[in-house]
C-alpha atoms as a PDB file:
ATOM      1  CA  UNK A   1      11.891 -10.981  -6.965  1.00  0.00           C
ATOM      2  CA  UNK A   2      10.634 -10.367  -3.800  1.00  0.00           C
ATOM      3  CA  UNK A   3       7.991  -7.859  -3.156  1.00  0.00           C
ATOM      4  CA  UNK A   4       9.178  -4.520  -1.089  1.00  0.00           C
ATOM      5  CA  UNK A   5       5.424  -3.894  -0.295  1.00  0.00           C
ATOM      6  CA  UNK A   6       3.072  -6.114   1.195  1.00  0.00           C
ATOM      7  CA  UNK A   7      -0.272  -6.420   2.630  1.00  0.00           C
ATOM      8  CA  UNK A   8      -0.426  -5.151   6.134  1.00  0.00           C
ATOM      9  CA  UNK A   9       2.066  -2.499   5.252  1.00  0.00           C
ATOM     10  CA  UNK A  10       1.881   1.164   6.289  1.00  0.00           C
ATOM     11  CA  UNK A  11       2.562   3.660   3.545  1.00  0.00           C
ATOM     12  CA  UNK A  12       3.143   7.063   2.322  1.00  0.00           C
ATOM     13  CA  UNK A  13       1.738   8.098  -1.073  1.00  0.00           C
ATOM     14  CA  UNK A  14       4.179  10.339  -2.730  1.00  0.00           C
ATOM     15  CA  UNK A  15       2.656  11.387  -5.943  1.00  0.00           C
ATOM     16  CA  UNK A  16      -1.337  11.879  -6.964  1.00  0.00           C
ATOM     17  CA  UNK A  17      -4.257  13.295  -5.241  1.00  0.00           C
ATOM     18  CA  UNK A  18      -3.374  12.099  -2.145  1.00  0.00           C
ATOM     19  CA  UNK A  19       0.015  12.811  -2.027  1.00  0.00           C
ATOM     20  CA  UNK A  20       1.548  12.716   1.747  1.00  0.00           C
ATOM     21  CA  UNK A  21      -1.304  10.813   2.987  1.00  0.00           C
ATOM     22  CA  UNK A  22      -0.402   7.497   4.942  1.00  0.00           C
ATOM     23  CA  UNK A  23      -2.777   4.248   4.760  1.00  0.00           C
ATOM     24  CA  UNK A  24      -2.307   0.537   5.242  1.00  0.00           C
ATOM     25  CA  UNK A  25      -1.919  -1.980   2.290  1.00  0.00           C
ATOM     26  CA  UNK A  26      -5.033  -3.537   1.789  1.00  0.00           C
ATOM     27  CA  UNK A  27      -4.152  -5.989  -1.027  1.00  0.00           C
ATOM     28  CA  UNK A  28      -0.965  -5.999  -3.605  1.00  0.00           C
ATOM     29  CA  UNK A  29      -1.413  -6.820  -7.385  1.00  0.00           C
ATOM     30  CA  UNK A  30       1.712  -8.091  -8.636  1.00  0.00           C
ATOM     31  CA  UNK A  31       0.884  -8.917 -12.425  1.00  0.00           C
ATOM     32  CA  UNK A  32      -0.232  -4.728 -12.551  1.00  0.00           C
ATOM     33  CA  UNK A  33       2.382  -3.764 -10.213  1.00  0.00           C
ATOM     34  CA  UNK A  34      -0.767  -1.812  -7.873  1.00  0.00           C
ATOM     35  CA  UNK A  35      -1.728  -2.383  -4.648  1.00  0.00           C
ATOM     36  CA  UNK A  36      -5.513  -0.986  -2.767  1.00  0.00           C
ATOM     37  CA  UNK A  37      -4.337   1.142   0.141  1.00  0.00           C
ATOM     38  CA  UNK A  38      -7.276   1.857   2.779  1.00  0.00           C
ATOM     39  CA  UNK A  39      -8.719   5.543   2.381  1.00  0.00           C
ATOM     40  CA  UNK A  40      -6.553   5.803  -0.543  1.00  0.00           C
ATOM     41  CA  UNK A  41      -7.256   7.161  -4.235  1.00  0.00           C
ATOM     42  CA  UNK A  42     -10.985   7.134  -3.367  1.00  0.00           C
ATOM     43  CA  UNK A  43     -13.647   6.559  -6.274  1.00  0.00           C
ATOM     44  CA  UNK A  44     -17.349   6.770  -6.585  1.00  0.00           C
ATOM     45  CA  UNK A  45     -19.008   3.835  -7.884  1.00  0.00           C
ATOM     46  CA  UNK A  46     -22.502   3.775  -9.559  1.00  0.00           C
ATOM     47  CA  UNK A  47     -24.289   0.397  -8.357  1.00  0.00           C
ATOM     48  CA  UNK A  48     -27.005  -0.999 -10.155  1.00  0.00           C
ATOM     49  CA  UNK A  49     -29.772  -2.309  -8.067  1.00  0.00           C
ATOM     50  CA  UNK A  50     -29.492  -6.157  -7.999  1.00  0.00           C
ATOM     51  CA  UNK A  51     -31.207  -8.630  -6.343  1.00  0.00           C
ATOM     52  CA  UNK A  52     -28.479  -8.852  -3.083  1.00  0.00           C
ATOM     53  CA  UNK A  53     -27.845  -5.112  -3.168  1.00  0.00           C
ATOM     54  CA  UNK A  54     -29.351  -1.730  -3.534  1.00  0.00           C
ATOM     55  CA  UNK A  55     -28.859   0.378  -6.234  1.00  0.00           C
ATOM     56  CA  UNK A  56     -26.929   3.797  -4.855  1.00  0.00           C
ATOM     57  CA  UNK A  57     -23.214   5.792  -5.474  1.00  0.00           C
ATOM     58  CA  UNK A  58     -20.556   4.032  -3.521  1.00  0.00           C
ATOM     59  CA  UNK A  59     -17.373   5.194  -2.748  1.00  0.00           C
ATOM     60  CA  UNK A  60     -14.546   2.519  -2.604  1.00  0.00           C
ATOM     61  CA  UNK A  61     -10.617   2.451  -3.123  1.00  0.00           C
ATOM     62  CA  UNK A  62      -8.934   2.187  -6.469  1.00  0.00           C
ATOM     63  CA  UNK A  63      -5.516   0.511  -7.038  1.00  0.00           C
ATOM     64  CA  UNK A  64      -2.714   2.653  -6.825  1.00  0.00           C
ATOM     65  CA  UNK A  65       0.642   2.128  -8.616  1.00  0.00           C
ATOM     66  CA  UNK A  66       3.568   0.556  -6.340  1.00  0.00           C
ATOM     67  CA  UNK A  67       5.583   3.398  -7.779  1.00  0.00           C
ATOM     68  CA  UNK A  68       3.982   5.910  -6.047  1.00  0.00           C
ATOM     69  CA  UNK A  69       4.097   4.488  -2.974  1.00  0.00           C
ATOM     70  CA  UNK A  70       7.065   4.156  -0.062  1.00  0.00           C
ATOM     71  CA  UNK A  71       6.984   1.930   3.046  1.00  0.00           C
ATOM     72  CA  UNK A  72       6.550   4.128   6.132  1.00  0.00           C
ATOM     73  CA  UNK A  73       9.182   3.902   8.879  1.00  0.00           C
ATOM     74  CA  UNK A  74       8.738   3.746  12.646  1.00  0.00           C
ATOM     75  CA  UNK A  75       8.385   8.040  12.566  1.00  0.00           C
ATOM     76  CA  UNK A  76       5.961   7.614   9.812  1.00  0.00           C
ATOM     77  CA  UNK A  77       8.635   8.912   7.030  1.00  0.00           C
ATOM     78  CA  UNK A  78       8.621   7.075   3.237  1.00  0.00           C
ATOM     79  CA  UNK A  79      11.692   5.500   3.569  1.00  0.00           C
ATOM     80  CA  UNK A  80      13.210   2.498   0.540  1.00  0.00           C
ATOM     81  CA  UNK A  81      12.967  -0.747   1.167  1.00  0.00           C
ATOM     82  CA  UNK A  82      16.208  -2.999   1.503  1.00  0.00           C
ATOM     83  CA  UNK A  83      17.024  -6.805   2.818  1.00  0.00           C
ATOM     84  CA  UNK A  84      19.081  -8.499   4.916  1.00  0.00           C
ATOM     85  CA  UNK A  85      20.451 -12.131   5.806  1.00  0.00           C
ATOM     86  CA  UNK A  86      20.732 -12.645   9.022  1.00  0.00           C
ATOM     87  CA  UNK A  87      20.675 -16.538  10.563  1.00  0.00           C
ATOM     88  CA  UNK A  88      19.530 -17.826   7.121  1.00  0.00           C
ATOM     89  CA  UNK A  89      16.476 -15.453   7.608  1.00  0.00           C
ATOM     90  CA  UNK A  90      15.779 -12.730   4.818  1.00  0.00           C
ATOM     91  CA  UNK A  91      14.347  -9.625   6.487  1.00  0.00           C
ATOM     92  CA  UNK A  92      12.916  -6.068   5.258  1.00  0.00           C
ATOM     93  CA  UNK A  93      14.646  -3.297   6.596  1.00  0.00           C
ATOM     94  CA  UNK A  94      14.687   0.223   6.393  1.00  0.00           C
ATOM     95  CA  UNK A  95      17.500   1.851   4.129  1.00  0.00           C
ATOM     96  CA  UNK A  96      16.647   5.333   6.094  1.00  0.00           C
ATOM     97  CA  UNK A  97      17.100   4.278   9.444  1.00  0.00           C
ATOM     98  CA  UNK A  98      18.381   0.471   9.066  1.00  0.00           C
ATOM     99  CA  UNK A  99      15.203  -0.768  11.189  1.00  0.00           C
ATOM    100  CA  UNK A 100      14.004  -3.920  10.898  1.00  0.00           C
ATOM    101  CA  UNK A 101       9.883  -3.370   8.906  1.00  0.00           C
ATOM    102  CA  UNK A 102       7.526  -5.817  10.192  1.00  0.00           C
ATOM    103  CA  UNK A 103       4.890  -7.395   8.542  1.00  0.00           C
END
């Protein structure tokens, strides 16, 4: 199955802590079905001090579950994801406003 979310995306988190904020797709995790989204579901980290990196309390992005996240449209709306066949091409597109997503 093909993914509906993918890296480079823009999307809308609709459930959690950060519900309604918007972020880019990082990097998907298909066998967990999570994906890191950039200043998303933020987490502090205690480093150890090793010998390429100082020890210190980090603050990095945790995955998030696909489910909680929708595909932002062109107006910055969650919106599902559908495809089309158009040429012999399969294409994401918008169910909302039938635009075509890039990425």
């Amino acid at each position: 199955m093909a993914s509906k979310i993918k890296k480079g995306d823009k999307v809308v988190v609709l459930a959690g802590k950060d519900k309604g904020k918007t972020g880019q797709v990082l990097q998907v995790i298909p066998t967990e079905t999570k994906a890191l989204v950039q200043g998303i579901n933020l987490v502090r980290k205690h480093q150890k001090q090793t010998a390429s990196q100082d020890a210190g309390i980090f603050t990095k992005e945790a995955p998030i579950h696909l489910s909680n996240l929708a595909v932002a449209d062109k107006a910055g709306k969650p919106t599902r994801v559908g495809f089309q066949i158009k040429d012999g091409v399969k294409t994401r597109v918008a169910k909302s406003t039938g635009d075509q997503i890039d990425g």
